[in-house]
PDB file of N, CA and C in Angstrom:
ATOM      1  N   UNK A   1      14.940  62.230 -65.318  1.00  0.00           N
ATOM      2  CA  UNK A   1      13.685  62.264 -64.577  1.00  0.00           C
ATOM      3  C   UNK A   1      13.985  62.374 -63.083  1.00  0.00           C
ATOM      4  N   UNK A   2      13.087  63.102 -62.260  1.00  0.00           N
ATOM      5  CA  UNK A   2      12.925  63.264 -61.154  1.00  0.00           C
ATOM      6  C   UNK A   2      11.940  62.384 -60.775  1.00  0.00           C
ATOM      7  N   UNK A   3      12.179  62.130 -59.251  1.00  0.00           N
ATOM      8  CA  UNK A   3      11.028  61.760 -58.324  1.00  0.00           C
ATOM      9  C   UNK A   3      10.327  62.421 -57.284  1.00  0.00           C
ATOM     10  N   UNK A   4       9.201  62.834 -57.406  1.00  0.00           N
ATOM     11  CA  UNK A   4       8.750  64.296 -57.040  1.00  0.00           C
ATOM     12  C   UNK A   4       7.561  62.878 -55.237  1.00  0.00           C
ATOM     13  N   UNK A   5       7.623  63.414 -54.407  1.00  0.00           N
ATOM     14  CA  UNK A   5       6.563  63.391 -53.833  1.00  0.00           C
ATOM     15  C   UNK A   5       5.981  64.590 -53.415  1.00  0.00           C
ATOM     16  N   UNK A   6       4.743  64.627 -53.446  1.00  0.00           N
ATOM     17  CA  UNK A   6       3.761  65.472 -53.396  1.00  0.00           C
ATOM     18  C   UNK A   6       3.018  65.361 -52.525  1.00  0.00           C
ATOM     19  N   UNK A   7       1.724  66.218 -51.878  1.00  0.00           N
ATOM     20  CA  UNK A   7       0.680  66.076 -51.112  1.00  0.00           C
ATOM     21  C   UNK A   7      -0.465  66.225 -52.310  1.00  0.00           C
ATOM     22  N   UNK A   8      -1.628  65.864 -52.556  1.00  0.00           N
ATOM     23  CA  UNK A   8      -3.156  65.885 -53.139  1.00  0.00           C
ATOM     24  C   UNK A   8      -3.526  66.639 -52.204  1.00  0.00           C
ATOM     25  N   UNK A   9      -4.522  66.900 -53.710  1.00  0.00           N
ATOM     26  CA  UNK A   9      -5.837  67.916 -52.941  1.00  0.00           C
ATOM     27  C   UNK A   9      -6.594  66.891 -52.128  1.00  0.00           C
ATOM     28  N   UNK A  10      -6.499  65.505 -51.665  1.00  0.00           N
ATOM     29  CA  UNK A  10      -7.049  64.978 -50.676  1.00  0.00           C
ATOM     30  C   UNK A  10      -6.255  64.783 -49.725  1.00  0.00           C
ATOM     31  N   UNK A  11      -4.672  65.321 -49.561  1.00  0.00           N
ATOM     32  CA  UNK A  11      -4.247  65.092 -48.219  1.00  0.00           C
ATOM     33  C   UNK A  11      -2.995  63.911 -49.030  1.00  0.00           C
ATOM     34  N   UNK A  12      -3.218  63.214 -49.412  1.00  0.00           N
ATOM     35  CA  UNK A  12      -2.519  61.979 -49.658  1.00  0.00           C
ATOM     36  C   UNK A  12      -1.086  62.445 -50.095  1.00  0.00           C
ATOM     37  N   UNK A  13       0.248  61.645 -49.489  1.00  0.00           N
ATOM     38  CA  UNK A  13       1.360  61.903 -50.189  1.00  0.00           C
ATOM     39  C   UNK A  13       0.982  60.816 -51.294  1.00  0.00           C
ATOM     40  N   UNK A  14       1.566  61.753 -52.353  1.00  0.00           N
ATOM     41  CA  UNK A  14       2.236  60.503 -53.470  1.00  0.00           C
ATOM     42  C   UNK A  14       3.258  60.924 -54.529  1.00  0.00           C
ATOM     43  N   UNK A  15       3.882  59.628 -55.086  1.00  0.00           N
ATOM     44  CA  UNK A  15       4.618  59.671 -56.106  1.00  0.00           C
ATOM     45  C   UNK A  15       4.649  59.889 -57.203  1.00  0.00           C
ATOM     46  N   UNK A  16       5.615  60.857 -58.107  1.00  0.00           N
ATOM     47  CA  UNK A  16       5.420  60.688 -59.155  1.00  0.00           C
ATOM     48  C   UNK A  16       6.944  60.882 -60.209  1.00  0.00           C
ATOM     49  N   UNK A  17       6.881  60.532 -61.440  1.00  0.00           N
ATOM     50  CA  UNK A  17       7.988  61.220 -62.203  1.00  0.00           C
ATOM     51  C   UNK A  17       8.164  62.252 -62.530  1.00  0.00           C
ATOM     52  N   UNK A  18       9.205  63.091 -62.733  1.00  0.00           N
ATOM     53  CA  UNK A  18       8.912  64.577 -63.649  1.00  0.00           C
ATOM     54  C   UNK A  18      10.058  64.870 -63.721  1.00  0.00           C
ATOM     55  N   UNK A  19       9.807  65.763 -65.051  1.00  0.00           N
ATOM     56  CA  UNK A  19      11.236  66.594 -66.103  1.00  0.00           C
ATOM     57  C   UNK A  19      11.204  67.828 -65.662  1.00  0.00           C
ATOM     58  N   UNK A  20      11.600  68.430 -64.811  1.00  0.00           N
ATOM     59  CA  UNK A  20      11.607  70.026 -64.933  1.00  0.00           C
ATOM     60  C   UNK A  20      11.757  70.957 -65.819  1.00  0.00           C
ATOM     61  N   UNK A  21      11.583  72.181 -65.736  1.00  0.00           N
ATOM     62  CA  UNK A  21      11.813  73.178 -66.793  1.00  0.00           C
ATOM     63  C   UNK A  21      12.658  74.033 -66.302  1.00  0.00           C
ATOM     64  N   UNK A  22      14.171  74.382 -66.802  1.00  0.00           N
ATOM     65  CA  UNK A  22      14.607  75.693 -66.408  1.00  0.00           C
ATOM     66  C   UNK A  22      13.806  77.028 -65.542  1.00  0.00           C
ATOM     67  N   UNK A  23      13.763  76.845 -64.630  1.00  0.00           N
ATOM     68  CA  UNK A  23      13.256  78.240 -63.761  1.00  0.00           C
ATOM     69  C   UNK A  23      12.034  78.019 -63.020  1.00  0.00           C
ATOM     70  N   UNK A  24      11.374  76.682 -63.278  1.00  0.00           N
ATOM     71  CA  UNK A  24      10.425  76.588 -62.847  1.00  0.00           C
ATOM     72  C   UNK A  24      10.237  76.459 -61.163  1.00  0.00           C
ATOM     73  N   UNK A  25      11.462  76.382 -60.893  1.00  0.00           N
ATOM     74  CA  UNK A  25      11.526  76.147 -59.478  1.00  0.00           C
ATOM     75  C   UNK A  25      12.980  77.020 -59.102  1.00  0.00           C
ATOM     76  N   UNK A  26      12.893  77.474 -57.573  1.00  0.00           N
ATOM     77  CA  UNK A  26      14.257  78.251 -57.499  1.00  0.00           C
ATOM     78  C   UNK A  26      15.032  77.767 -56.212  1.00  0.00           C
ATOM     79  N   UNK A  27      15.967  77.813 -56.272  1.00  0.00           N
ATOM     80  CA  UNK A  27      16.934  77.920 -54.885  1.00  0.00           C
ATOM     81  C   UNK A  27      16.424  78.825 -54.150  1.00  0.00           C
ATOM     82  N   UNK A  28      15.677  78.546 -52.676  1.00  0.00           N
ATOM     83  CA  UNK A  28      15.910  79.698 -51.537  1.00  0.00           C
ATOM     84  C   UNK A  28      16.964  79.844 -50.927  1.00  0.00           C
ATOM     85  N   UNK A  29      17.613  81.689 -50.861  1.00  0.00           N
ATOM     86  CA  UNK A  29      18.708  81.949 -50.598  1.00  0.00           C
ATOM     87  C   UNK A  29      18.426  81.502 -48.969  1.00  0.00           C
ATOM     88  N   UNK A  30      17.404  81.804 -48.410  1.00  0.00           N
ATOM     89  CA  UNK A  30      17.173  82.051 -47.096  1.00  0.00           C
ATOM     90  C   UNK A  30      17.926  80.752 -46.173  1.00  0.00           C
ATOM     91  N   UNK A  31      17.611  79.849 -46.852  1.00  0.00           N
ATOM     92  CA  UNK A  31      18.042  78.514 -46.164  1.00  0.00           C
ATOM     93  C   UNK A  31      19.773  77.908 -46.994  1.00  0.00           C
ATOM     94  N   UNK A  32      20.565  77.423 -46.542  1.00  0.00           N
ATOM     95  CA  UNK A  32      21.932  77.047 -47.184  1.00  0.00           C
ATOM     96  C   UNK A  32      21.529  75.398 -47.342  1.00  0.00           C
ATOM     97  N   UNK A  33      22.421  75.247 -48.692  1.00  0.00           N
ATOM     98  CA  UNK A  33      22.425  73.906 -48.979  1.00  0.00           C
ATOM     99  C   UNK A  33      23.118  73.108 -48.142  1.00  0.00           C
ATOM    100  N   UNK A  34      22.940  72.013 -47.716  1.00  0.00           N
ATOM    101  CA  UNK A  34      23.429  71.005 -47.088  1.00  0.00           C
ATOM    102  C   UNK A  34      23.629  69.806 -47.183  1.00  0.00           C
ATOM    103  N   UNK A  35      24.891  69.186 -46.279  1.00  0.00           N
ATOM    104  CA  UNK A  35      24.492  67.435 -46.351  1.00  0.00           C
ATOM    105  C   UNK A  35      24.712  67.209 -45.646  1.00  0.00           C
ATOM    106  N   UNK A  36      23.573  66.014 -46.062  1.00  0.00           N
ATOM    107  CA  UNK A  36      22.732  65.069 -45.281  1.00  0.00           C
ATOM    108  C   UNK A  36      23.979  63.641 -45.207  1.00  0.00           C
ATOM    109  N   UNK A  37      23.801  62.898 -43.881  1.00  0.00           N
ATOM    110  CA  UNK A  37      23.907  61.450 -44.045  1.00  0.00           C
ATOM    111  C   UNK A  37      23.417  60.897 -42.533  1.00  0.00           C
ATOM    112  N   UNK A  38      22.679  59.549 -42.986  1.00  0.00           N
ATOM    113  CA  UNK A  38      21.811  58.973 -42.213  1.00  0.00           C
ATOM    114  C   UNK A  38      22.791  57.877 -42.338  1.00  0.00           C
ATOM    115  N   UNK A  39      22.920  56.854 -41.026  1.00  0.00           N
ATOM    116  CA  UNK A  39      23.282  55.800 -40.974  1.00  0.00           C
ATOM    117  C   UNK A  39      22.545  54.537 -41.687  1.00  0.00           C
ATOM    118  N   UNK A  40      23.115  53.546 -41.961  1.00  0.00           N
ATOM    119  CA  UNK A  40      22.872  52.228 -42.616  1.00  0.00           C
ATOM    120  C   UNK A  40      21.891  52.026 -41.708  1.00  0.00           C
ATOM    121  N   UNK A  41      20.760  51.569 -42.190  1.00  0.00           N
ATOM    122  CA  UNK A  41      19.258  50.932 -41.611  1.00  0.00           C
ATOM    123  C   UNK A  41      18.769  51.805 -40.819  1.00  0.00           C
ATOM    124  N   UNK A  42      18.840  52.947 -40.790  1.00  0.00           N
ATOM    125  CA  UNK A  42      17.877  54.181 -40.269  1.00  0.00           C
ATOM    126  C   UNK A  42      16.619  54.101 -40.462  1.00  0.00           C
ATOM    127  N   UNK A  43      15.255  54.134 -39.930  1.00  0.00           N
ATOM    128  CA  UNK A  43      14.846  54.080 -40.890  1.00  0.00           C
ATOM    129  C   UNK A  43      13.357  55.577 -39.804  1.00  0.00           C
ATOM    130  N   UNK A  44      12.562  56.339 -40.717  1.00  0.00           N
ATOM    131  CA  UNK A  44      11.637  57.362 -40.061  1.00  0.00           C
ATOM    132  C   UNK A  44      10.590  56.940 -40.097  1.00  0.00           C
ATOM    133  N   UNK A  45       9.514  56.832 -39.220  1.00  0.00           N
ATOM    134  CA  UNK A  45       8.077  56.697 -39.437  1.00  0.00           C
ATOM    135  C   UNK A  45       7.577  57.917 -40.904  1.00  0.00           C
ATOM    136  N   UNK A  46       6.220  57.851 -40.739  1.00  0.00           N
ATOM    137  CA  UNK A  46       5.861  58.783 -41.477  1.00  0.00           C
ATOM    138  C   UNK A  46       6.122  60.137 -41.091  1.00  0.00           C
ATOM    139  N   UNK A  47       5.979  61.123 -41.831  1.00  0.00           N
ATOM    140  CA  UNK A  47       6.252  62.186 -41.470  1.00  0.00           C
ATOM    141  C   UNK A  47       5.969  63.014 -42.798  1.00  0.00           C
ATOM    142  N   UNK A  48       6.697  64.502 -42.630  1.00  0.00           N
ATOM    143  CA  UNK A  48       6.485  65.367 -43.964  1.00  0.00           C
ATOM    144  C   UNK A  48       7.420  66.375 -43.570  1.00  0.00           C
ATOM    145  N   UNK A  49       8.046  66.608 -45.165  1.00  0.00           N
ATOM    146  CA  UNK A  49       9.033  67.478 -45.388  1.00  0.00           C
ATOM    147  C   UNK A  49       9.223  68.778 -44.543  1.00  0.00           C
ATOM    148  N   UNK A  50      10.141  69.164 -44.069  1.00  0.00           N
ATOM    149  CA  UNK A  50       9.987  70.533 -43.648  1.00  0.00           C
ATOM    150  C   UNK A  50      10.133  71.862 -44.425  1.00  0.00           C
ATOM    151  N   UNK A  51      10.519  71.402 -45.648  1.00  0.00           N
ATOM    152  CA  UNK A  51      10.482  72.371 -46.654  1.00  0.00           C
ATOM    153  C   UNK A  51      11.087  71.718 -47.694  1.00  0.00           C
ATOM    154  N   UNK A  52      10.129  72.718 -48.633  1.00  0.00           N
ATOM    155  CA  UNK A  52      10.562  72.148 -50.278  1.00  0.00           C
ATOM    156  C   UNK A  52      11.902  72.075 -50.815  1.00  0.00           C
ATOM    157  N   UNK A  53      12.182  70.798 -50.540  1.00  0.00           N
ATOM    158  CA  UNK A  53      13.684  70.648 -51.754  1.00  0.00           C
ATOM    159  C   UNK A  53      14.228  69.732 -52.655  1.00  0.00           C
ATOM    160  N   UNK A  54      15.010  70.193 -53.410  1.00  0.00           N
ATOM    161  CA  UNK A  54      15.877  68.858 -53.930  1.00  0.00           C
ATOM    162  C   UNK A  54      16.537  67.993 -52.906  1.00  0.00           C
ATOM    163  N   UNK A  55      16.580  66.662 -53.472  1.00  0.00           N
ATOM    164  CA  UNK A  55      17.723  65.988 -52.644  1.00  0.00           C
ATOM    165  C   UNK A  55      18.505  64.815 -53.639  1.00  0.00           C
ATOM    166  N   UNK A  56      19.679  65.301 -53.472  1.00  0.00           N
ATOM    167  CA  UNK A  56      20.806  64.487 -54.740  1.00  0.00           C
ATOM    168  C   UNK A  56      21.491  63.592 -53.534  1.00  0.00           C
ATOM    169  N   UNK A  57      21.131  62.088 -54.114  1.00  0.00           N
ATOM    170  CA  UNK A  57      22.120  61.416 -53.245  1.00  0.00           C
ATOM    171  C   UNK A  57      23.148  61.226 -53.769  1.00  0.00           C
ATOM    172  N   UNK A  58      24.095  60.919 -52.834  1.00  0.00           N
ATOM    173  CA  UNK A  58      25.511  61.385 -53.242  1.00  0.00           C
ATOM    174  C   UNK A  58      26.088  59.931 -53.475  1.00  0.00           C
ATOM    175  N   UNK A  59      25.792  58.893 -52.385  1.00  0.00           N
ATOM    176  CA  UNK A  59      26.214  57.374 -51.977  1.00  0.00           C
ATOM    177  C   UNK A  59      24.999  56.794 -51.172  1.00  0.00           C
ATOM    178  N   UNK A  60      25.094  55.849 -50.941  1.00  0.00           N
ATOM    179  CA  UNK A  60      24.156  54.646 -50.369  1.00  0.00           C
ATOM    180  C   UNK A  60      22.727  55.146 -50.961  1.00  0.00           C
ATOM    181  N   UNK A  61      21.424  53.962 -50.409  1.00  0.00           N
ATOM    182  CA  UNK A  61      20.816  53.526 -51.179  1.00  0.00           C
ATOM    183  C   UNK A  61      19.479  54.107 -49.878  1.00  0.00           C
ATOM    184  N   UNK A  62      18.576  54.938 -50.361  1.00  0.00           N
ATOM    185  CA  UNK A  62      17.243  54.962 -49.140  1.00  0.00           C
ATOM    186  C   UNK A  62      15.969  54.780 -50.024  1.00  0.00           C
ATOM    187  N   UNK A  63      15.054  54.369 -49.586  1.00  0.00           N
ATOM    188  CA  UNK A  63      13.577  53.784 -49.967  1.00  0.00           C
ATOM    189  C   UNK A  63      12.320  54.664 -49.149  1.00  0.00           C
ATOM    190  N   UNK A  64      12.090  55.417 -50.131  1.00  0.00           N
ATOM    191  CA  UNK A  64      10.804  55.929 -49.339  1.00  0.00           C
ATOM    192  C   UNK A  64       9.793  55.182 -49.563  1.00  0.00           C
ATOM    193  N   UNK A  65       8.547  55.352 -48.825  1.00  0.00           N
ATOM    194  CA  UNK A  65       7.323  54.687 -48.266  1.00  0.00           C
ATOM    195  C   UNK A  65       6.191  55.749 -48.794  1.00  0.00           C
ATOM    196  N   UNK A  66       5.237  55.325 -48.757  1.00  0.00           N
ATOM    197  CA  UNK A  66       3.957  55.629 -49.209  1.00  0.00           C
ATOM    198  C   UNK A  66       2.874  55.325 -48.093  1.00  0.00           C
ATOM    199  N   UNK A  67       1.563  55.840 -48.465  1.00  0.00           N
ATOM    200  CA  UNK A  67       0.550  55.352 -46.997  1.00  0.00           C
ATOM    201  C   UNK A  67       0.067  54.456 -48.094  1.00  0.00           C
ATOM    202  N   UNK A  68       0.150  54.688 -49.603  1.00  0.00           N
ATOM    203  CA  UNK A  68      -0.964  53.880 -50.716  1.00  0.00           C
ATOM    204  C   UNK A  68       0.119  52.363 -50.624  1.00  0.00           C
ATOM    205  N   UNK A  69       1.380  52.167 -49.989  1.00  0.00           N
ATOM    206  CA  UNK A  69       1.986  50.553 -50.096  1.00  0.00           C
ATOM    207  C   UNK A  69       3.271  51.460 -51.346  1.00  0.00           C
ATOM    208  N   UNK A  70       2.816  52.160 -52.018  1.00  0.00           N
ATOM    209  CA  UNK A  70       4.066  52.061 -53.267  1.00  0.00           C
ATOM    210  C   UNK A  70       5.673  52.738 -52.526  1.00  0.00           C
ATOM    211  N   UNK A  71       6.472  52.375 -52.724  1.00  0.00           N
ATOM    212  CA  UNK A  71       8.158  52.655 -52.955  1.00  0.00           C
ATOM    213  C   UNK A  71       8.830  53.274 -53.729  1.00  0.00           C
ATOM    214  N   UNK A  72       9.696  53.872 -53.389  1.00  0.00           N
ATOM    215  CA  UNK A  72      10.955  54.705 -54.540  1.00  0.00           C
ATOM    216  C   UNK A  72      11.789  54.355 -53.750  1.00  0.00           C
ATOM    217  N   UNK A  73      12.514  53.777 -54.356  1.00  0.00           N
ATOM    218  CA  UNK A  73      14.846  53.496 -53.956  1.00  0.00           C
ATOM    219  C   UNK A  73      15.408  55.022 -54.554  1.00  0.00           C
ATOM    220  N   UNK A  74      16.059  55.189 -53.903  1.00  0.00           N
ATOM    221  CA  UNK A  74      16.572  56.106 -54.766  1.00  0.00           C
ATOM    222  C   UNK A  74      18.476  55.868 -54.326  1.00  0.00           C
ATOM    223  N   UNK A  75      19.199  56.415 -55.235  1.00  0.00           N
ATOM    224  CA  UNK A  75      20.646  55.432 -55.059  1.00  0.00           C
ATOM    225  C   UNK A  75      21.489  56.367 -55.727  1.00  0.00           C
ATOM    226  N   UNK A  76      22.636  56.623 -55.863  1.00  0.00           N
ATOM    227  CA  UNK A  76      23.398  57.603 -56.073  1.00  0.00           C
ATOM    228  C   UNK A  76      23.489  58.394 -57.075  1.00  0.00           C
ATOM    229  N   UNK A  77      23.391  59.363 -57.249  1.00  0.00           N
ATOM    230  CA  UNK A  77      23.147  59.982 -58.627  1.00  0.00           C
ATOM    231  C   UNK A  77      21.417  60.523 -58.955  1.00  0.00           C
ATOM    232  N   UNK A  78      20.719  60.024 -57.976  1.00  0.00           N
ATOM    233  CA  UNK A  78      18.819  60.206 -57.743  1.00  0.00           C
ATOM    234  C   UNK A  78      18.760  61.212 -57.690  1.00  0.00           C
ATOM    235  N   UNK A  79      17.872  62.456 -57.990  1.00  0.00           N
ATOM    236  CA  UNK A  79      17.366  62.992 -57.711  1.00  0.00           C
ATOM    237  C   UNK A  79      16.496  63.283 -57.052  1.00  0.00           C
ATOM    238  N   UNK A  80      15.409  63.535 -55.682  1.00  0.00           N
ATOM    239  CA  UNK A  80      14.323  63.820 -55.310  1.00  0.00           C
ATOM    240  C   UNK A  80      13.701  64.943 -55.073  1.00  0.00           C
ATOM    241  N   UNK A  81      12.956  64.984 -55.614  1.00  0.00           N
ATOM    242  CA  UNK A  81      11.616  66.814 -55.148  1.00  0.00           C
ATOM    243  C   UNK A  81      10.973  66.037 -54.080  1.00  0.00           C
ATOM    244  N   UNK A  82      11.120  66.619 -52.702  1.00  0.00           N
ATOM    245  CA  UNK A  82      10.779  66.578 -51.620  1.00  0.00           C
ATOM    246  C   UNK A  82       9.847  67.380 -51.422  1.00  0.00           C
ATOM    247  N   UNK A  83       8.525  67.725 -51.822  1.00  0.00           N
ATOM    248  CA  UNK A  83       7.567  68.094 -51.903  1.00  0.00           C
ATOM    249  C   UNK A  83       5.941  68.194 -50.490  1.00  0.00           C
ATOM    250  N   UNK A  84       6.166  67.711 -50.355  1.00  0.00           N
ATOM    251  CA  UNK A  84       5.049  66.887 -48.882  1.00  0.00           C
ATOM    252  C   UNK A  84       4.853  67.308 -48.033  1.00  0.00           C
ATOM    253  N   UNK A  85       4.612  68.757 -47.409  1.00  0.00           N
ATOM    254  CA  UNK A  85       4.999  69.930 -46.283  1.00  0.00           C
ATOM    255  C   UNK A  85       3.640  69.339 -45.392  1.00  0.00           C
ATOM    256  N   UNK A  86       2.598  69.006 -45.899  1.00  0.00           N
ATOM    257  CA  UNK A  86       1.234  68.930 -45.363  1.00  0.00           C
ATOM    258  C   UNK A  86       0.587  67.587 -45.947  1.00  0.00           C
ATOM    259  N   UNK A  87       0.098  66.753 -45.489  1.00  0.00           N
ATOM    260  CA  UNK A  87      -0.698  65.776 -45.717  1.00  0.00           C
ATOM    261  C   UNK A  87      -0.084  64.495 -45.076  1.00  0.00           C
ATOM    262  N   UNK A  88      -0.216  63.398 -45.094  1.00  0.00           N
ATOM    263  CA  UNK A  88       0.341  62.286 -44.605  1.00  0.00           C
ATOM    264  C   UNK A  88       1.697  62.053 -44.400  1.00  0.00           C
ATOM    265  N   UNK A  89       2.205  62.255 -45.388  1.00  0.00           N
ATOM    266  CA  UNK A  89       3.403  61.991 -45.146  1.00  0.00           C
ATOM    267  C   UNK A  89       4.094  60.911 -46.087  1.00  0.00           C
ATOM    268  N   UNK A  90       5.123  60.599 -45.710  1.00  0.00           N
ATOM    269  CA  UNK A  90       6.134  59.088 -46.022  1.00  0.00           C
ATOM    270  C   UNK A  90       6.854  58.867 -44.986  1.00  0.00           C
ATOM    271  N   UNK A  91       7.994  57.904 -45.422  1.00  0.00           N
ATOM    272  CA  UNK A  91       8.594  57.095 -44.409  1.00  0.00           C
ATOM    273  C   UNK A  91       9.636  56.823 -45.032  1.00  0.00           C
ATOM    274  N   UNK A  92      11.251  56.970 -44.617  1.00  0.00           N
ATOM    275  CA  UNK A  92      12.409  56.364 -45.522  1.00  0.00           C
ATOM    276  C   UNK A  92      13.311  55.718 -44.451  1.00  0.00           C
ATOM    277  N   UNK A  93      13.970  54.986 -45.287  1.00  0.00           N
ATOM    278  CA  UNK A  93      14.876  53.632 -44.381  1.00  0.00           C
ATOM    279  C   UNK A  93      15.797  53.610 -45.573  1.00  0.00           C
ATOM    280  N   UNK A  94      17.306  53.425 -44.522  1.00  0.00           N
ATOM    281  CA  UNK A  94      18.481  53.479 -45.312  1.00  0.00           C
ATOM    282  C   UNK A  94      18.170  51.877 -45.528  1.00  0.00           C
ATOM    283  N   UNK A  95      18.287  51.116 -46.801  1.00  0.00           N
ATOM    284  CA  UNK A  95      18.321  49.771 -47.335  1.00  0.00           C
ATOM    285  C   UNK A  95      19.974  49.600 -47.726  1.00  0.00           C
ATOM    286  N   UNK A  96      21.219  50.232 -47.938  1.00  0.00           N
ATOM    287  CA  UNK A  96      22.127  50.019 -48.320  1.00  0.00           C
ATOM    288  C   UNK A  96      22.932  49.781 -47.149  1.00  0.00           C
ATOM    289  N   UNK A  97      24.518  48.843 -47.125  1.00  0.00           N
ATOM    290  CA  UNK A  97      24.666  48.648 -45.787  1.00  0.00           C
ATOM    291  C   UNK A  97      25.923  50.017 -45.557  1.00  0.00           C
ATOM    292  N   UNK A  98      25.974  50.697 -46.323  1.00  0.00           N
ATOM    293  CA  UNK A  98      26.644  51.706 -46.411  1.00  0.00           C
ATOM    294  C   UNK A  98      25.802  53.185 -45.540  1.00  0.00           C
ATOM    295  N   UNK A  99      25.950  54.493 -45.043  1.00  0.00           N
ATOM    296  CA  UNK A  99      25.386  55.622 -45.101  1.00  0.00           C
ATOM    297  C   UNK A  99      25.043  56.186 -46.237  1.00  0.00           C
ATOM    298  N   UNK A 100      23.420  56.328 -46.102  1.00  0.00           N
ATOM    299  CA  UNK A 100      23.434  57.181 -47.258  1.00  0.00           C
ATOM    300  C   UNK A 100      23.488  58.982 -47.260  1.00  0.00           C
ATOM    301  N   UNK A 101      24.415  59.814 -48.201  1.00  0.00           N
ATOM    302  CA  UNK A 101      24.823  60.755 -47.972  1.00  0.00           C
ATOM    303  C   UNK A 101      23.949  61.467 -48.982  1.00  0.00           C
ATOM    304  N   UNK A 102      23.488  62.616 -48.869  1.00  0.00           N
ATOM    305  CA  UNK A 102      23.449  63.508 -49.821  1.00  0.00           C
ATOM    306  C   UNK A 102      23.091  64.799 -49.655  1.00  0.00           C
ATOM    307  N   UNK A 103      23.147  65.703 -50.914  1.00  0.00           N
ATOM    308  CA  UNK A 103      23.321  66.942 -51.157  1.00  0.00           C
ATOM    309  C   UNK A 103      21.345  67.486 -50.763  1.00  0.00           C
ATOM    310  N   UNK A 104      21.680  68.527 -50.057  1.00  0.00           N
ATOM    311  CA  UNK A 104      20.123  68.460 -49.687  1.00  0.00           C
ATOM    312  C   UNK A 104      19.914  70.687 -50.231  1.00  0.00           C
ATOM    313  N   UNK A 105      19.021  70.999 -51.162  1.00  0.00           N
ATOM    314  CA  UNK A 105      18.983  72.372 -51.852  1.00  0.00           C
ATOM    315  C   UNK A 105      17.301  72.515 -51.746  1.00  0.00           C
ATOM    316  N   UNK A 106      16.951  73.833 -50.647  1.00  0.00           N
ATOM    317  CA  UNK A 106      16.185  74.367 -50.499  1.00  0.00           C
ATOM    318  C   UNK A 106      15.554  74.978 -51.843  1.00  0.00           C
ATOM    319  N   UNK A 107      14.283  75.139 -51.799  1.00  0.00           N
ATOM    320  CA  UNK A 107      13.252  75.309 -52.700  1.00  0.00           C
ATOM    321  C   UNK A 107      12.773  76.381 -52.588  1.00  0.00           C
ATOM    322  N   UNK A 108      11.999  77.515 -53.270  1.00  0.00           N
ATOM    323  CA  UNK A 108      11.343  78.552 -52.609  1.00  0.00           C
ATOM    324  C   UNK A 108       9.917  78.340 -53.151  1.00  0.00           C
ATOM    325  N   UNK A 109       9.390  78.182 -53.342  1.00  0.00           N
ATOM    326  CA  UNK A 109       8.029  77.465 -54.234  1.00  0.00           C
ATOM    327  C   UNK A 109       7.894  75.133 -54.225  1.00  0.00           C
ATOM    328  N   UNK A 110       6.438  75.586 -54.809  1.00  0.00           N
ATOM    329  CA  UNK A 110       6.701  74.416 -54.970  1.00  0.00           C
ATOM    330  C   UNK A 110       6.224  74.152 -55.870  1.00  0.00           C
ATOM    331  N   UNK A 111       6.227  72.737 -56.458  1.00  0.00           N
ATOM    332  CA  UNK A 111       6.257  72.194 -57.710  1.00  0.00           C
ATOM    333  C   UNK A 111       4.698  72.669 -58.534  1.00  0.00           C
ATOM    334  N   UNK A 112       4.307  73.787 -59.865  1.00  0.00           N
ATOM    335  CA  UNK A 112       3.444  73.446 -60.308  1.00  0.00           C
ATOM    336  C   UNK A 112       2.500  72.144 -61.036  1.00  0.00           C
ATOM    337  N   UNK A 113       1.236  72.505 -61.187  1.00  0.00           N
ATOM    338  CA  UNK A 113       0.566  71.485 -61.840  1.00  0.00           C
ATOM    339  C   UNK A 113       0.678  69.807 -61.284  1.00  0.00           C
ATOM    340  N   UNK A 114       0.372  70.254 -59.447  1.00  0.00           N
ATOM    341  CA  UNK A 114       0.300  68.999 -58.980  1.00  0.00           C
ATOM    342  C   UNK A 114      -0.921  68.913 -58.901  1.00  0.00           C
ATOM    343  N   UNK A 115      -0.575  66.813 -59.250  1.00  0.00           N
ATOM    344  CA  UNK A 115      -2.074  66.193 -59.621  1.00  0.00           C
ATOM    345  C   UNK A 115      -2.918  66.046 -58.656  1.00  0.00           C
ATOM    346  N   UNK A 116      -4.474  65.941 -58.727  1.00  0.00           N
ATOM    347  CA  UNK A 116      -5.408  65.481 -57.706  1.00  0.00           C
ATOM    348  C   UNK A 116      -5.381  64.151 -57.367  1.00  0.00           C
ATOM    349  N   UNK A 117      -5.134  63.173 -58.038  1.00  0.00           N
ATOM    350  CA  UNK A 117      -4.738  62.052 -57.538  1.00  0.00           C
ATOM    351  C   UNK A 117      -3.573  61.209 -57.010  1.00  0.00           C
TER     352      UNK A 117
END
């Protein structure tokens, strides 16, 4: 399972789980994969993705934020669909006392059959 955040058709980021399907989503050549690492207790106000991607953490431990109060940890081996280009936003803070590192893969689309709520 993935952890997808999303924007609603009301604006709202939020969370959710999901299984992908082979092809349903693609690598953009346009942009190169990268990594990421943020220092131990970093932490961003809200904000929103600059473009759709995966993000595989590689090591240490980050916690995204919600405007609704809810959380995702996500910790080595995580997956995230970084989804959220427009609407509120989130907020993440390194919680591990380590850097957290990871593999960061551009998107060219974004996730179908996102929910209204």
């Amino acid at each position: 399972m993935i952890n997808h955040s999303y924007t609603n058709a009301a604006g709202q980021t939020r969370s959710r789980e999901i299984q992908p399907k082979v092809g349903e989503l693609n690598i953009d050549p346009a942009h190169p994969i990268e990594v990421w690492s943020f220092d131990a207790g970093r932490f961003a106000d809200f904000h929103n993705t600059s473009r759709r991607m995966f993000i595989v953490t590689l090591s240490g431990e980050l916690e995204i934020g919600y405007k609704d109060g809810s959380t995702r940890r996500l910790g080595p081996g995580d997956v995230h669909l970084e989804d959220d280009v427009t609407g509120e936003g989130h907020t993440i803070r390194v919680t591990s006392s380590e850097p957290r590192v990871a593999v960061v893969i551009p998107l060219t689309q974004e996730w179908p059959d996102v929910p209204n709520s």
